[in-house]
Protein backbone atom coordinates (compact mmCIF):
# COMPACT_ATOMS: atom_id res chain seq x y z
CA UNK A 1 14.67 72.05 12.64
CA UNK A 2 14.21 69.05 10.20
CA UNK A 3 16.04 70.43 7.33
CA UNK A 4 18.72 70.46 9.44
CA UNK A 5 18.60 67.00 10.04
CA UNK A 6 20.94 64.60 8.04
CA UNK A 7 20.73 60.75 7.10
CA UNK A 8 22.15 58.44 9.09
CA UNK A 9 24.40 55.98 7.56
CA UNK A 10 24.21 52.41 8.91
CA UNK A 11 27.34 50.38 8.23
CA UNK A 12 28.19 46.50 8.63
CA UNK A 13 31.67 47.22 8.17
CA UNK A 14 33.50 45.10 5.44
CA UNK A 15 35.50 41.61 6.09
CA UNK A 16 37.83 40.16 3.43
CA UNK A 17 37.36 41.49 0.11
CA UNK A 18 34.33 43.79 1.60
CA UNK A 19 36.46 46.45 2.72
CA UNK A 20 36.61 48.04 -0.56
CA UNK A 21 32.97 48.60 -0.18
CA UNK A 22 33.29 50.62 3.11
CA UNK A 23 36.01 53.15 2.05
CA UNK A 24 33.90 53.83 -1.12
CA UNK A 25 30.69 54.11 1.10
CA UNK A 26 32.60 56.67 3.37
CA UNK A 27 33.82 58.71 0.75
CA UNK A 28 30.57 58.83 -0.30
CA UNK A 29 29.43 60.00 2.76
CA UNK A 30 31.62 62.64 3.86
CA UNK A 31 30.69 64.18 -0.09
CA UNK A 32 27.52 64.54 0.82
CA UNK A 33 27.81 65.99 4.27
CA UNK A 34 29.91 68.53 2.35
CA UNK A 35 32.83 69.07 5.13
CA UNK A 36 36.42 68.96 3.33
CA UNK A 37 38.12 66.96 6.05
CA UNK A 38 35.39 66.89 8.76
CA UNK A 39 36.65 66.10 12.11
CA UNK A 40 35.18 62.96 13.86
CA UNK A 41 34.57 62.32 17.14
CA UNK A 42 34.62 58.70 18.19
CA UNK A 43 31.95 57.17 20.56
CA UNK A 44 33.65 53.30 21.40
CA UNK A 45 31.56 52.62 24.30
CA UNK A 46 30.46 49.09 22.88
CA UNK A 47 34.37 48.15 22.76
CA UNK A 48 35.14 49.76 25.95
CA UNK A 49 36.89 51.90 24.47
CA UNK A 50 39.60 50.02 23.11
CA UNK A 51 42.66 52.03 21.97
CA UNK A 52 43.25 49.08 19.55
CA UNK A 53 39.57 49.28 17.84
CA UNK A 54 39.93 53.14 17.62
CA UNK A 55 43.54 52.91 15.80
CA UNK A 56 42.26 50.90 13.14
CA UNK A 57 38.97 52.75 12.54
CA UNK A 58 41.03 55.91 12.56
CA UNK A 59 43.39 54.75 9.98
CA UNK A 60 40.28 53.71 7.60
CA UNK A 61 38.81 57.08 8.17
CA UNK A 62 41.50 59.01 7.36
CA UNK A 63 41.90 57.19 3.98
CA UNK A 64 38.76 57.99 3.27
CA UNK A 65 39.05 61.48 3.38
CA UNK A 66 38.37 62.20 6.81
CA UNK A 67 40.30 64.90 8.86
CA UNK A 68 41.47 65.18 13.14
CA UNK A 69 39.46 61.84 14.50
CA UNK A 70 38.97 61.93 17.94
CA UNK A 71 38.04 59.57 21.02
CA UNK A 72 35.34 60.92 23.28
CA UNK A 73 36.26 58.11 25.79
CA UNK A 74 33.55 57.57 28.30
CA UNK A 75 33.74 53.63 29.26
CA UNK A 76 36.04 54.42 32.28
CA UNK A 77 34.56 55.18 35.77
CA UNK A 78 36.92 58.08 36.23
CA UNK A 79 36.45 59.36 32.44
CA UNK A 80 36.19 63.63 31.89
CA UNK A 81 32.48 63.25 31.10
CA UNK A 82 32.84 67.41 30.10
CA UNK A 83 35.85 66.91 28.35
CA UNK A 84 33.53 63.94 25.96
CA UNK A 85 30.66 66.26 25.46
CA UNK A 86 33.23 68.67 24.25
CA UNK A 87 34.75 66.79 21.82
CA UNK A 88 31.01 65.73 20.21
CA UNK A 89 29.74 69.06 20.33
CA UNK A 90 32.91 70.44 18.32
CA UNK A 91 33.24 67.44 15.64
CA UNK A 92 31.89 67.56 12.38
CA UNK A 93 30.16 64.43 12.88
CA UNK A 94 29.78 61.00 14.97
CA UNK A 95 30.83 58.09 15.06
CA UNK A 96 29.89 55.17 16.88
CA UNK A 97 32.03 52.09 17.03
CA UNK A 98 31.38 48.23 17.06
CA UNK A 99 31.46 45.84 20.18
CA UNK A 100 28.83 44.92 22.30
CA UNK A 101 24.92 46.54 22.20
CA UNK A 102 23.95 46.30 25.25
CA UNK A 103 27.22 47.32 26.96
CA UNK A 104 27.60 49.87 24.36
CA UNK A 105 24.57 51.40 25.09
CA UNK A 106 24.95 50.32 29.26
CA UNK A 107 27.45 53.48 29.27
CA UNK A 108 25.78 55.82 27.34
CA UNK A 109 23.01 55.26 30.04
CA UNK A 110 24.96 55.26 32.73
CA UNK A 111 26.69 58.34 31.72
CA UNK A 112 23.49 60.37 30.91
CA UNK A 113 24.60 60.62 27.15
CA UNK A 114 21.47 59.24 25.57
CA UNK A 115 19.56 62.46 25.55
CA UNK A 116 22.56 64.46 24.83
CA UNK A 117 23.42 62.61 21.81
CA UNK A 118 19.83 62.63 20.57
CA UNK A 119 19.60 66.46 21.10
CA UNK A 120 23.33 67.08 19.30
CA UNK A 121 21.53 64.90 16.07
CA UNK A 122 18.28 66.99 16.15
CA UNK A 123 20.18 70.17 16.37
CA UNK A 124 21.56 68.69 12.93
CA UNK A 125 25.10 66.47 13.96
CA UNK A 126 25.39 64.03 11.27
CA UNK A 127 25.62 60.49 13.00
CA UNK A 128 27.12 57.22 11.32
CA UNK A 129 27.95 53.79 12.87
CA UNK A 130 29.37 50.44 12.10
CA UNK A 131 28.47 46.79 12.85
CA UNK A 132 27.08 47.12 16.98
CA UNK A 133 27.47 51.01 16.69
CA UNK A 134 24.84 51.16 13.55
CA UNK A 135 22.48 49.02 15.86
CA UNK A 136 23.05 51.10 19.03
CA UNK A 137 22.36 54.42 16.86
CA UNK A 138 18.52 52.47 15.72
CA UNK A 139 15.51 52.27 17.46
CA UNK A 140 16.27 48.85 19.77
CA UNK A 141 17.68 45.76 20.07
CA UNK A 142 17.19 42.10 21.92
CA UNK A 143 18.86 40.39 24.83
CA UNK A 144 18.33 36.97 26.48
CA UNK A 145 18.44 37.65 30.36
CA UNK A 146 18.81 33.75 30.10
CA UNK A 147 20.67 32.56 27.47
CA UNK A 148 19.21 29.03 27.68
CA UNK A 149 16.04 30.66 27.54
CA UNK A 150 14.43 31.41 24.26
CA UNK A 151 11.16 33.15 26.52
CA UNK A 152 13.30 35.21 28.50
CA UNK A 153 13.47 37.19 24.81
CA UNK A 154 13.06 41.38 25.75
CA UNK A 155 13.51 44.27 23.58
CA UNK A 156 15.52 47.08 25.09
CA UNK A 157 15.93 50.54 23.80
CA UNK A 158 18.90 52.11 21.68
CA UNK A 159 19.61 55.64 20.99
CA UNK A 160 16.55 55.77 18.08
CA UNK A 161 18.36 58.33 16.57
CA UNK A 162 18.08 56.55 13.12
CA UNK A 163 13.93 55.48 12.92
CA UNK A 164 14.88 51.73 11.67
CA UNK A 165 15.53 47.91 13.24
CA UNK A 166 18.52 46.59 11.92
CA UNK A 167 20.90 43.60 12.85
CA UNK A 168 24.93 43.81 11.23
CA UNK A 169 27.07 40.64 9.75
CA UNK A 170 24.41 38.30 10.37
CA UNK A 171 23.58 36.61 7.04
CA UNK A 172 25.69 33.51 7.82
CA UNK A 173 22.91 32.37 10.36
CA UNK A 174 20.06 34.14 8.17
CA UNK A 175 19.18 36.65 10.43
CA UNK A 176 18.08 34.92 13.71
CA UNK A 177 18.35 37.87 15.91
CA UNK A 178 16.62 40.07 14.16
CA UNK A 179 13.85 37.66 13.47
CA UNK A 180 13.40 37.27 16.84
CA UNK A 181 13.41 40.83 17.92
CA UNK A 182 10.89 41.22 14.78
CA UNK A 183 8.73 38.66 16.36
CA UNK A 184 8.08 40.68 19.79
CA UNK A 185 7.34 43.58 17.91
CA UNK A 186 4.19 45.28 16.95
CA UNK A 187 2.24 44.31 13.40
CA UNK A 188 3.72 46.00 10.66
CA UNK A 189 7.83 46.88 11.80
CA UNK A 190 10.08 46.41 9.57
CA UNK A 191 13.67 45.44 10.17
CA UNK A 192 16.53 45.49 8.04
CA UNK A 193 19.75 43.06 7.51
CA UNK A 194 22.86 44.79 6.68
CA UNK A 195 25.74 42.00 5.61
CA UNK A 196 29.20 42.46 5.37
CA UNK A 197 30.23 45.55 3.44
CA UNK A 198 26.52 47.00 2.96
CA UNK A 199 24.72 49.82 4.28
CA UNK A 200 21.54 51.55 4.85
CA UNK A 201 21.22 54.91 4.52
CA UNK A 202 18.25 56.09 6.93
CA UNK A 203 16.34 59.71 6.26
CA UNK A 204 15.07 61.65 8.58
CA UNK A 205 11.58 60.41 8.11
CA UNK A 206 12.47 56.81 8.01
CA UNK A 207 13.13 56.27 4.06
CA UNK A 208 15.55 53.77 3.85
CA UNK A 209 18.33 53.49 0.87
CA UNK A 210 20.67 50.34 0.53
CA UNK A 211 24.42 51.11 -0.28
CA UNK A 212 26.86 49.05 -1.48
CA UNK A 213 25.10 45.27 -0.96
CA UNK A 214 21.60 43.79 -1.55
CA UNK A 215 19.81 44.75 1.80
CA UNK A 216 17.60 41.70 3.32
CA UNK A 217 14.47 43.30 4.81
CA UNK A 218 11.76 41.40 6.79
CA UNK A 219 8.34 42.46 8.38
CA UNK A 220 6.03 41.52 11.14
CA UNK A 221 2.59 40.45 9.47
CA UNK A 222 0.12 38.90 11.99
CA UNK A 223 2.54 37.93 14.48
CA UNK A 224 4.75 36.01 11.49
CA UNK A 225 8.18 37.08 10.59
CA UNK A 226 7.83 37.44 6.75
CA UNK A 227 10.59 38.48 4.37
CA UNK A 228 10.26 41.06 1.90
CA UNK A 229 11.77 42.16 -1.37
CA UNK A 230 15.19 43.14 -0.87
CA UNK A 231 16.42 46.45 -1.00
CA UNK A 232 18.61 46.82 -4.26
CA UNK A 233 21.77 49.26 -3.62
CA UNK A 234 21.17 52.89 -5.17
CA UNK A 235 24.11 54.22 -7.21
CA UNK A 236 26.84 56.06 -5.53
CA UNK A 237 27.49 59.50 -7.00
């Protein structure tokens, strides 16, 4: 079952003069996958499923080479939960959207799609997300039950369908969330910082490739969040 299973690519997303960056990244993606026009099923739970978010990803898709896109909308109470599973069972691959984490991934709970999303990727579903969505689709993530607390700080779990820690857009503040989750962890995890209009590309095994952007990475040692060498970008073929 393992040689069926393909990398996961990690995306910030691009701002400004980064978007260049993403539409190369994704054509580099759907190359490898090796689908001519794959068909993409759109998870937006993290947005709420905002028509307006999926128009615009759709549009960037589409230019890069990508075929039928289509929403698998779950956020509503009402939603066709069959109709959703449907539409990721048939696509070519996933895609999960930016937004929120923890509401993101509130849905997907609430909606029983956790398991059913990790089984689709094991069965061999290729899986990539951007900004929040490349967060939801790693191991876990941190919330502040009080945001005035700093020792109210929990980890909560994400869909661990790529084996990595990884925070999106964040080098303006130099990574404090991802510190911090880094800091409750055990000795020895490693997390990664993906800025604007870089990517990780995770393996099956947890290898990690940067794409696109230097890729800050960090590591608990002793309790201490220490940084690393970064993670120079491999060339795209």
């Amino acid at each position: 079952m393992t040689d069926k299973i393909k990398p996961v690519y990690l995306l910030a997303g691009g701002r400004g003069g980064n978007r260049s960056k993403e539409g190369i990244i994704l054509q580099a993606m759907f190359r490898e996958y090796g689908i001519p026009s794959p068909s993409v099923a759109y998870v937006g739970t993290a947005s709420g499923d905002s028509k307006m978010f999926f128009g615009f990803i759709t549009g960037a898709f589409k230019k890069a080479g990508a075929g039928k896109v289509t929403h698998a909308v779950m956020t509503p109470k009402k939603a066709d939960m069959k109709k959703a599973g449907d539409i990721l069972e048939s696509a070519d691959i996933i895609f999960v959207s930016g937004g929120d984490v923890e509401a993101g991934m509130d849905v997907l709970k609430q909606k029983s799609m956790v398991k059913f999303l990790g089984d689709l990727y094991r069965q061999g579903k290729p899986f990539f997300g951007i900004s929040a969505g490349s967060i939801m689709l790693a191991r876990e993530w941190i919330r502040w039950p009080d945001p005035d607390d700093d020792s109210t700080a929990e980890i909560f779990p994400c869909l661990d369908i790529a084996p990595v820690i990884c925070d999106t857009h964040a080098e303006d503040d130099d990574w404090e969330e991802l510190k911090a989750l880094l800091a409750l962890e055990k000795e020895g995890t490693r997390g990664y910082g993906i800025p604007s209009g870089g990517t990780i590309k995770v393996y099956p095994h947890g290898k990690v490739e940067a794409l696109g952007d230097v890729i800050p990475q960090y590591i608990n040692r002793g309790g201490k969040v220490i940084r690393l060498d970064d993670l120079v970008p491999v060339e795209l073929t």
